[in-house]
Protein backbone atom coordinates (compact mmCIF):
# COMPACT_ATOMS: atom_id res chain seq x y z
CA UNK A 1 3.41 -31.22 -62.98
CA UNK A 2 4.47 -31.73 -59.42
CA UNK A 3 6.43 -34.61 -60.54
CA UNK A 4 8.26 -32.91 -63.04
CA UNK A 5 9.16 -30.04 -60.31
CA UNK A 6 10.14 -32.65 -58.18
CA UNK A 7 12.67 -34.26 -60.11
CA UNK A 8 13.88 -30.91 -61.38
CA UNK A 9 17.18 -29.99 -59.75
CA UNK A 10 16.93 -26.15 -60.12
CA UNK A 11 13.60 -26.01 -58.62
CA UNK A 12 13.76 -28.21 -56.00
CA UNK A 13 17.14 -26.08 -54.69
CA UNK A 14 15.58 -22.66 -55.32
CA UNK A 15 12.79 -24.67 -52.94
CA UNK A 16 14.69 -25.24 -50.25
CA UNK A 17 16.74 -21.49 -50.60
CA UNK A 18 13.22 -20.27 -49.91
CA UNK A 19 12.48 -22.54 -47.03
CA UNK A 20 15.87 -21.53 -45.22
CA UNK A 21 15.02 -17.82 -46.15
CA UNK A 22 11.82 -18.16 -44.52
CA UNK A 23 13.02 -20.32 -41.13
CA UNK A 24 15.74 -17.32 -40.88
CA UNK A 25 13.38 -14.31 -41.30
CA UNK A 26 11.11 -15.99 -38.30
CA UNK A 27 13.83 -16.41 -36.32
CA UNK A 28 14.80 -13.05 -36.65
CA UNK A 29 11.33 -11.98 -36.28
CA UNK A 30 10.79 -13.86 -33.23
CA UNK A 31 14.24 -12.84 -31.83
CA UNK A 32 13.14 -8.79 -32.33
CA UNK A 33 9.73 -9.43 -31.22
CA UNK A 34 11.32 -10.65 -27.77
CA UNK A 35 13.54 -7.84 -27.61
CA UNK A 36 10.83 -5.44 -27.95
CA UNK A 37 8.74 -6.98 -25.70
CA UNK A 38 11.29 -7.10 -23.04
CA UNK A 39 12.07 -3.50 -23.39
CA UNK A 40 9.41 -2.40 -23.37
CA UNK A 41 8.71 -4.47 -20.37
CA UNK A 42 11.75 -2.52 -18.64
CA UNK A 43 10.72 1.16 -19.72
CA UNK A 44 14.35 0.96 -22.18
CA UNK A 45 13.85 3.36 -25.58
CA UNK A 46 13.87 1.65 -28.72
CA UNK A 47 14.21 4.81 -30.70
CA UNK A 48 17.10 6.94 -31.53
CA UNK A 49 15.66 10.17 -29.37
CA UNK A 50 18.12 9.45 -26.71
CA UNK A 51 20.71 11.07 -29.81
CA UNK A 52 19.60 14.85 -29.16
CA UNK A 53 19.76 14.30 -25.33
CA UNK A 54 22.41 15.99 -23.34
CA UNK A 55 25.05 13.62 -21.90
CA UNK A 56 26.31 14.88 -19.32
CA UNK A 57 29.87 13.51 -18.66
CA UNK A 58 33.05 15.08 -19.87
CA UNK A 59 35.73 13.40 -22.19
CA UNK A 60 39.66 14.72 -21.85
CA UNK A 61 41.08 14.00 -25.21
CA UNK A 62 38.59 15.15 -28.30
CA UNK A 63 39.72 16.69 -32.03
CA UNK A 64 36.02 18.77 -32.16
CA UNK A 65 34.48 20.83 -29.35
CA UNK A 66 32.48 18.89 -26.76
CA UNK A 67 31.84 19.45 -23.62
CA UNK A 68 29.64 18.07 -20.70
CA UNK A 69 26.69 19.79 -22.20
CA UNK A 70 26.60 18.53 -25.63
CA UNK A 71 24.39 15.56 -27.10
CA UNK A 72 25.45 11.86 -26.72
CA UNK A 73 25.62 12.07 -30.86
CA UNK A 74 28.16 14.58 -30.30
CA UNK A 75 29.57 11.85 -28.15
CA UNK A 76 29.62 9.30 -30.56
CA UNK A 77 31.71 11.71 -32.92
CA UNK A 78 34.12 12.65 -30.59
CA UNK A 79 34.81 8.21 -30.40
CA UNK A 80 34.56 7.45 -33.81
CA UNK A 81 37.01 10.59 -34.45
CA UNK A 82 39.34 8.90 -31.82
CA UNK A 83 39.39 5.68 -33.53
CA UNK A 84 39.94 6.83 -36.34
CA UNK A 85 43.06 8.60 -35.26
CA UNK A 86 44.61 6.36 -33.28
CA UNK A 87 44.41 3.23 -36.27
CA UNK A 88 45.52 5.94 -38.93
CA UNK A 89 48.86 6.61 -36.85
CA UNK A 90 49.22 2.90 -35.75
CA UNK A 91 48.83 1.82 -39.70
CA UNK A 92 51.47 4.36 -40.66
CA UNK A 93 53.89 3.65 -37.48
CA UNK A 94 53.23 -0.11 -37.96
CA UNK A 95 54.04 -0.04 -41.66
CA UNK A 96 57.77 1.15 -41.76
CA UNK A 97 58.28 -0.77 -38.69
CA UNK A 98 57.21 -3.95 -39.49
CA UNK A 99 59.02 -3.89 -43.01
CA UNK A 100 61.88 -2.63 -41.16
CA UNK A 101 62.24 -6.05 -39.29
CA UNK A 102 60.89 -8.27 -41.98
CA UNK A 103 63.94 -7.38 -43.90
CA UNK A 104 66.52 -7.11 -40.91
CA UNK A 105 65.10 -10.84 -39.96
CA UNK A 106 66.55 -11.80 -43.64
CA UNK A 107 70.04 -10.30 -43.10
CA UNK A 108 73.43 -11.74 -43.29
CA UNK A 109 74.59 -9.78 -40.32
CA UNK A 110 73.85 -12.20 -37.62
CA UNK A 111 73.37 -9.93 -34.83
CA UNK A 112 70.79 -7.70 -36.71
CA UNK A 113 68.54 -10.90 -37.24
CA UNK A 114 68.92 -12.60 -34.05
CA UNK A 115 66.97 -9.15 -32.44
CA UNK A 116 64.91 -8.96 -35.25
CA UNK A 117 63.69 -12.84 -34.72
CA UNK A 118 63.78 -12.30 -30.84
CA UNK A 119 61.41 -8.64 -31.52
CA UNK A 120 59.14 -11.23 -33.35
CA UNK A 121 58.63 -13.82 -31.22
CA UNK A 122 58.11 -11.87 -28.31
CA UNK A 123 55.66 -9.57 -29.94
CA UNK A 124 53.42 -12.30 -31.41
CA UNK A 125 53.74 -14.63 -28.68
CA UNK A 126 52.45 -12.41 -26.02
CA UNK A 127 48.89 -10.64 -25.10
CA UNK A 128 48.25 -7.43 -26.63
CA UNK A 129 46.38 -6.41 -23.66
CA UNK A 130 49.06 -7.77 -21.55
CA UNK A 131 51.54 -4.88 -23.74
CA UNK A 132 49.00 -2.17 -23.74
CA UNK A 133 49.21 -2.64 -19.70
CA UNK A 134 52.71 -2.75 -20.02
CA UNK A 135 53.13 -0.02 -22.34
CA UNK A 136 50.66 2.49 -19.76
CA UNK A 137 51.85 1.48 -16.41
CA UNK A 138 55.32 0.05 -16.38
CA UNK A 139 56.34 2.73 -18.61
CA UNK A 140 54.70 6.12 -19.48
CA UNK A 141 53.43 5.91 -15.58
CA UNK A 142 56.53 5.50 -14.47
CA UNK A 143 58.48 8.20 -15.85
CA UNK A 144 59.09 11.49 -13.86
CA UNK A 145 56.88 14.36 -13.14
CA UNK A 146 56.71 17.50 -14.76
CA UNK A 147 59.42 19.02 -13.40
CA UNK A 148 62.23 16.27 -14.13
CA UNK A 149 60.56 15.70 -17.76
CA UNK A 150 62.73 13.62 -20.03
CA UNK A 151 63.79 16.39 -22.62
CA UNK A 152 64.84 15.75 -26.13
CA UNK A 153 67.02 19.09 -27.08
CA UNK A 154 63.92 21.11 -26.31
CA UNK A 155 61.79 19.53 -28.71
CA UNK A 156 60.40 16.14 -27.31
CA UNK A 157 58.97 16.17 -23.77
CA UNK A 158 58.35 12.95 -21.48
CA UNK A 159 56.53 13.07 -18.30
CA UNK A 160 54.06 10.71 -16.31
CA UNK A 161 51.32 12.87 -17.58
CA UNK A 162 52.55 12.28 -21.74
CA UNK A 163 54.88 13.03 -24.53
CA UNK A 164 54.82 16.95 -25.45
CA UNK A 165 55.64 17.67 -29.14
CA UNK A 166 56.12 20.90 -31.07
CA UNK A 167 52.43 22.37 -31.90
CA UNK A 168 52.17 23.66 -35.31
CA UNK A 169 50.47 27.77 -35.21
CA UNK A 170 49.37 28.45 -38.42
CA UNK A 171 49.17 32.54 -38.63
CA UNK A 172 47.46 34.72 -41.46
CA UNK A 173 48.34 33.59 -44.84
CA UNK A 174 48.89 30.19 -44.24
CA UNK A 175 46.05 28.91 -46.40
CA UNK A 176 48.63 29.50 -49.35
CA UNK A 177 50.68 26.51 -48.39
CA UNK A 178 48.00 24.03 -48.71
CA UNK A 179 47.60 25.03 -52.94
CA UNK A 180 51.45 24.76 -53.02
CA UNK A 181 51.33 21.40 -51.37
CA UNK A 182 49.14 19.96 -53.58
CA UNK A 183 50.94 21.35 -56.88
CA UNK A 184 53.79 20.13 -56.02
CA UNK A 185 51.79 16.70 -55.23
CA UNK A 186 50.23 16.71 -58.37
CA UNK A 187 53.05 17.82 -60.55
CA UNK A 188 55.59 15.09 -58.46
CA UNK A 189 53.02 12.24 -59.47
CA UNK A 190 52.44 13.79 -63.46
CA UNK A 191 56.46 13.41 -63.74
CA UNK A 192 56.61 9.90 -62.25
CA UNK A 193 53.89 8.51 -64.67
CA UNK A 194 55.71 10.36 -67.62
CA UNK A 195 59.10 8.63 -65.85
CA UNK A 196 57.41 5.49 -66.00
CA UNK A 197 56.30 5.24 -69.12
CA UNK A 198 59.77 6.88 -70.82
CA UNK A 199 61.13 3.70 -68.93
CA UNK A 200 59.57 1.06 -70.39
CA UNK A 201 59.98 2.63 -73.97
CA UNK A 202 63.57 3.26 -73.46
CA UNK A 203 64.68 1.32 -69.83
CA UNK A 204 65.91 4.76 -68.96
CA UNK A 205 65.52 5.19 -65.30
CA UNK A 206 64.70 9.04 -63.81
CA UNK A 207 65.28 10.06 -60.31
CA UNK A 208 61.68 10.00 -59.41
CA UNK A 209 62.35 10.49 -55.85
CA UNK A 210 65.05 13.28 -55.97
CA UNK A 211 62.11 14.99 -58.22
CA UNK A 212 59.16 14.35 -56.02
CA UNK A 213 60.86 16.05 -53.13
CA UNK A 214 62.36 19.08 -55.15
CA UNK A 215 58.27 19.51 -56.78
CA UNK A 216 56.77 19.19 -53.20
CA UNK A 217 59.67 21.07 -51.02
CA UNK A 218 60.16 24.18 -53.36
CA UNK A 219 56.41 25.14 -53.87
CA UNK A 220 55.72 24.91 -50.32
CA UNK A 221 59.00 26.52 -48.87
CA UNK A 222 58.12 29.50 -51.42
CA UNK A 223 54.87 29.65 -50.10
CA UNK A 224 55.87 29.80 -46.60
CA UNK A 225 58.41 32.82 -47.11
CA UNK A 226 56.35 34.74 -49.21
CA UNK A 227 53.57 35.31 -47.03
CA UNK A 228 55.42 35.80 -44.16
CA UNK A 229 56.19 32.78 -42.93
CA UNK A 230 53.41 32.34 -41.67
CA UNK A 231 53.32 28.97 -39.40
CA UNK A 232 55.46 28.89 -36.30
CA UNK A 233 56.07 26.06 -33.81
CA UNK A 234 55.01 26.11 -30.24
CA UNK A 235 57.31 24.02 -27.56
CA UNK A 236 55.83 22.43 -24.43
CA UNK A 237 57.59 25.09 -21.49
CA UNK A 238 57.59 24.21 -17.77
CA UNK A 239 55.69 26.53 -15.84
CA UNK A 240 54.78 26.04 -11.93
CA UNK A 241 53.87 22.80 -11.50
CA UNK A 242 52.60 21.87 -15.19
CA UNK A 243 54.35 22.02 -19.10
CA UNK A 244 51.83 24.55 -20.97
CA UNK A 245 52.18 24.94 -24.76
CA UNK A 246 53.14 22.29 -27.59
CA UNK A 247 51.21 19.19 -28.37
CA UNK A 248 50.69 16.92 -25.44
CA UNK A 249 49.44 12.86 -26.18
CA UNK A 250 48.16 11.44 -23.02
CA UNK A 251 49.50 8.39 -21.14
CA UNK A 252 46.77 6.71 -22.78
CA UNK A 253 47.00 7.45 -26.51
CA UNK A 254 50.71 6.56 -26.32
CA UNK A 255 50.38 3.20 -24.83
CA UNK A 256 47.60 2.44 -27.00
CA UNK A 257 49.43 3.14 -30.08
CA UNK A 258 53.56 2.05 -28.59
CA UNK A 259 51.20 -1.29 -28.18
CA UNK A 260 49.01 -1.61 -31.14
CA UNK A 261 52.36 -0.59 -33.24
CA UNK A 262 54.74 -2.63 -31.59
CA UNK A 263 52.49 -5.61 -31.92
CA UNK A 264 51.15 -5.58 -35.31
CA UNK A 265 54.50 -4.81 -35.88
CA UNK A 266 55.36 -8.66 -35.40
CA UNK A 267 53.25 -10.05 -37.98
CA UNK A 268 53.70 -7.76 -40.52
CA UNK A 269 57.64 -8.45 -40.88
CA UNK A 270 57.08 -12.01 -40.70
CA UNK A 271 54.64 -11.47 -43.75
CA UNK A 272 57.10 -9.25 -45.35
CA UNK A 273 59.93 -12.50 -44.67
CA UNK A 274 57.41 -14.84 -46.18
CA UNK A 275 57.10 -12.13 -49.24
CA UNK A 276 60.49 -11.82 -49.68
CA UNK A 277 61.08 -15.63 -49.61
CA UNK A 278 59.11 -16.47 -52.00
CA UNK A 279 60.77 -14.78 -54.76
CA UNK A 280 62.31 -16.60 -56.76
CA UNK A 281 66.02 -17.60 -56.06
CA UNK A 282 66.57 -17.47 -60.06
CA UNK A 283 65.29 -13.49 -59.93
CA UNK A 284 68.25 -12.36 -57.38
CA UNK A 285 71.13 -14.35 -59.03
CA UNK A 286 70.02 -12.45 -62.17
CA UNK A 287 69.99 -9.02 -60.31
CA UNK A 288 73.05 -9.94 -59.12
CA UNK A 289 74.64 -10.91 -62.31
CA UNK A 290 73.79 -7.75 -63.42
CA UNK A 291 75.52 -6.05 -61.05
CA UNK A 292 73.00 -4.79 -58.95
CA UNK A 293 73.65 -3.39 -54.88
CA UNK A 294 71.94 -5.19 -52.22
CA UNK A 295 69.78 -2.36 -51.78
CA UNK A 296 69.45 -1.92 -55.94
CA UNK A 297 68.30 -5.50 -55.64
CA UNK A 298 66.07 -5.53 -53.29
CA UNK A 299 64.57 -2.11 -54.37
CA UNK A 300 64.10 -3.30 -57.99
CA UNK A 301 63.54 -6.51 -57.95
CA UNK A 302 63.03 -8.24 -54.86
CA UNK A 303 60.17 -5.72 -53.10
CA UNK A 304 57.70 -5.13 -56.33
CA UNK A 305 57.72 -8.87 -56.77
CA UNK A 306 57.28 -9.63 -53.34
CA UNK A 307 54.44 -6.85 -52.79
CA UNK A 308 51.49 -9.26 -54.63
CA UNK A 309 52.18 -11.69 -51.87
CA UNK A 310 52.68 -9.39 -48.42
CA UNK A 311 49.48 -7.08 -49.45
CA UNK A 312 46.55 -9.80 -49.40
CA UNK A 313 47.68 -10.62 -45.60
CA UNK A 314 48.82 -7.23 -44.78
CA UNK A 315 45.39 -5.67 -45.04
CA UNK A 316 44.01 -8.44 -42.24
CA UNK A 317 46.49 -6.87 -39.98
CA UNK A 318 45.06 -3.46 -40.79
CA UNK A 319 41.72 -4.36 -40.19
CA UNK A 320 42.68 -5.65 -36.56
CA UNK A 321 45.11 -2.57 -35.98
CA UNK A 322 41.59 -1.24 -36.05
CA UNK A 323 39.52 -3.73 -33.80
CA UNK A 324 41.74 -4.25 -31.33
CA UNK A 325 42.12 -0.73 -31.00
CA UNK A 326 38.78 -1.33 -28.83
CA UNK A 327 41.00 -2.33 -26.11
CA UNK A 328 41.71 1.09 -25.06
CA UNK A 329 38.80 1.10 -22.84
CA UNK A 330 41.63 -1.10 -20.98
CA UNK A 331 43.76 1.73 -20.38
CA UNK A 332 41.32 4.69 -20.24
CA UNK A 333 41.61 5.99 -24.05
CA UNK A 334 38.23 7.61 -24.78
CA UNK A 335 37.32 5.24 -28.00
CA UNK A 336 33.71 4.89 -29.71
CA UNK A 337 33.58 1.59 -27.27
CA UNK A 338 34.45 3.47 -24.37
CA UNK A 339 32.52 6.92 -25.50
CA UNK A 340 29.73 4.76 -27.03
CA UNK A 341 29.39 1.63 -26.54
CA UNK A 342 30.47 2.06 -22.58
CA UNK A 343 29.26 5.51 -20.97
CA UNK A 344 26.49 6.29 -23.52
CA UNK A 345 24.89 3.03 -23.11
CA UNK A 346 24.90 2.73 -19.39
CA UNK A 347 23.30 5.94 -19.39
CA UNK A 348 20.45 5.42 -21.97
CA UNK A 349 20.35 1.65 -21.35
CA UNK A 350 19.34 1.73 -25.23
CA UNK A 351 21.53 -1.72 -25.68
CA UNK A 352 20.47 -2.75 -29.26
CA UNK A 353 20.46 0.86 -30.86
CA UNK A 354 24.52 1.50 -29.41
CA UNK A 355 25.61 -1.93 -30.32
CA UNK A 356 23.99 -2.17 -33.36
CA UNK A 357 25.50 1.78 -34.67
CA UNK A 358 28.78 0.79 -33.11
CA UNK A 359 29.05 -2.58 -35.05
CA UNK A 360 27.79 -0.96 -38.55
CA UNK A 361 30.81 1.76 -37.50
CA UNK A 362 33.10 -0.71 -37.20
CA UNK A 363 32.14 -2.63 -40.07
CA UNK A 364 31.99 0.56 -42.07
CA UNK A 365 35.68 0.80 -41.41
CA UNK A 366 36.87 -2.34 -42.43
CA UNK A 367 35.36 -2.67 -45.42
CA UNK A 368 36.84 0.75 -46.55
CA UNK A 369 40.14 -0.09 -45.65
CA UNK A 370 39.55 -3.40 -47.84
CA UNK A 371 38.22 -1.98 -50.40
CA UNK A 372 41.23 0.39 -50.39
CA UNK A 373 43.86 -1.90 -50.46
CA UNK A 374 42.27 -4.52 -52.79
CA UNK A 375 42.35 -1.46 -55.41
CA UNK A 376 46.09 -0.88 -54.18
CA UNK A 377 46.92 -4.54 -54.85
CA UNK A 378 45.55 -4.38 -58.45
CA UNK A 379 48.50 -2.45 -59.23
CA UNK A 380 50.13 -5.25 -58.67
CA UNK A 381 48.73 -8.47 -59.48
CA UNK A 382 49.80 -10.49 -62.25
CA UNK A 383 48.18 -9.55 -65.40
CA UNK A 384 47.55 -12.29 -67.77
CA UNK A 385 48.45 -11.69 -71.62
């Protein structure tokens, strides 16, 4: 019988599965053990009751109330809220930008691609943290004080202490825009499917675009008159020594997001050259036999083809617009490491909790944004017949 399990392949691997299993779960056990001990040892919680405990410090930029009374959990939502804003807006700034690049690194007017190659290289061959620095000292520190603001017809306002932009009021009766919004959402994506699928019965094309922004622009703009319009603008205005009104980003959340844009940036056009490249030659001499623009062609033919190739990489340069946003403890931004992992653990010296929660948060993220664009890219894999 032994024998027989001996010789047997199967069993003798499942064997050995089980003897790794076991060495790792006593390692781990040990490990824990020690920390325990240790902590113990040092009077440091192991719990979570340091979450309903009063923190104590203050934090200048937060999208939800907080204030020096509230918990440390209310803490760790102001960070996680902060990361989460400043990736979204350096994904969608990044985006454009980098295809912008890509493309002008691929064009036949020879200045355009010599700065687009030179924007590259310097962007990928230099720190980020080196251009976050750069971004919050040499530049947004340096500009003028609130009374010689850099003004932008009224609209844009630059000072050392941020960039003011207009602040959206929303007065009674603006809850009727958001229903008209999403009409015109839904209706703009019923007509392209029905556009679609006329198309590849017939190979009539519809102005999907031209459609989309009539169903979204009309609802809304009918909306907005006919309750009043009820959402007004307010401008940043000097007064004494300060600007008061309109939207004001801090020194910090600017650099952090000129920097993570500017940089991820980089990559993602030389992903979107590499895309582009690898179409093949045969596809645009077709195009062009056809008689297709530049733009037509790369629109049509070039870009959809070239999408199954760009989005596989392009969602590993998501994922680190989102981890190295952690580097804005480096220029003061008031992230879940900074928040979190920084002020809230040297306060409640609770170590393995913080870092554990702030890992799973950050793993958490990724793994949605994966998930997300791996559903995105189905769209556009190759489907076998």
């Amino acid at each position: 019988m032994a024998t027989s399990l001996i010789n047997n392949k199967r069993a003798r691997g499942l064997f050995y599965q089980a003897l790794l299993i076991g060495a790792l779960a006593a390692l781990i056990g040990a490990g824990w053990r020690n920390a325990v001990v240790n902590m113990e040892a040092r009077g440091i919680p192991m719990g979570f009751s340091f979450w309903d405990e009063t923190a104590g410090f203050a934090i200048n930029q937060s999208l939800i109330d907080y204030s020096a009374v509230s918990t440390y959990g209310r803490a760790f939502w102001v960070g996680l809220c902060n990361t989460l804003l400043v990736s979204a807006i350096s994904i969608a700034l990044a985006t454009p930008l980098g295809f912008a690049v890509g493309v002008a690194r691929l064009s036949h007017n020879w200045i355009l691609a010599k700065v687009a190659l030179l924007y590259v290289e310097v962007m990928r061959n230099t720190p980020l943290l080196l251009q976050l620095l750069f971004w919050y000292n040499a530049v947004l520190k340096s500009l003028p004080g609130p009374r010689q603001s850099l003004d932008w017809g009224g609209l844009v306002l630059a000072n050392n202490r941020g960039l003011y932009l207009p602040r959206p009021e929303f007065g009674e009766g603006a809850w009727a825009i958001a229903p008209a919004l999403a009409a015109g959402v839904v209706a703009a994506l019923v007509y392209a499917a029905h556009a679609r699928r006329r198309q590849n019965l017939t190979g009539e094309r519809a102005p999907i675009a031209w459609f989309a922004v009539g169903a979204i622009l009309l609802p809304v703009a009918a909306a907005y008159f006919a309750t009043g319009r009820p959402v007004d603008f307010s401008l940043a205005r000097l007064q004494g020594f300060n600007l008061t009104g309109g939207l004001q980003l801090h020194p910090e959340f600017a650099a952090l997001v000129f920097g993570l844009v500017t940089y991820t940036a980089g990559f993602i056009a030389e992903i979107v050259r590499a895309g582009v490249l690898a179409v093949s030659h045969g596809q645009t001499e077709a195009a062009s036999a056809l008689g297709l623009s530049r733009g037509q062609l790369m629109k049509l033919v070039v870009v959809p083809q070239a999408l199954r190739l760009v989005i596989p990489p392009l969602t590993s340069q998501y994922l680190n617009i989102v981890k190295n946003s952690s580097l804005a403890v480096f220029v003061g931004y008031p992230d879940l490491v900074l928040i979190f992992a920084g002020t809230v653990l040297n306060q409640t010296h609770a170590a393995v909790q913080v870092m554990a929660i702030t890992m799973a948060v950050y793993l958490a993220i990724s793994l949605v944004i994966a998930l997300a664009l791996n559903i995105f890219n189905a769209r556009f894999a190759l489907k076998e017949r």
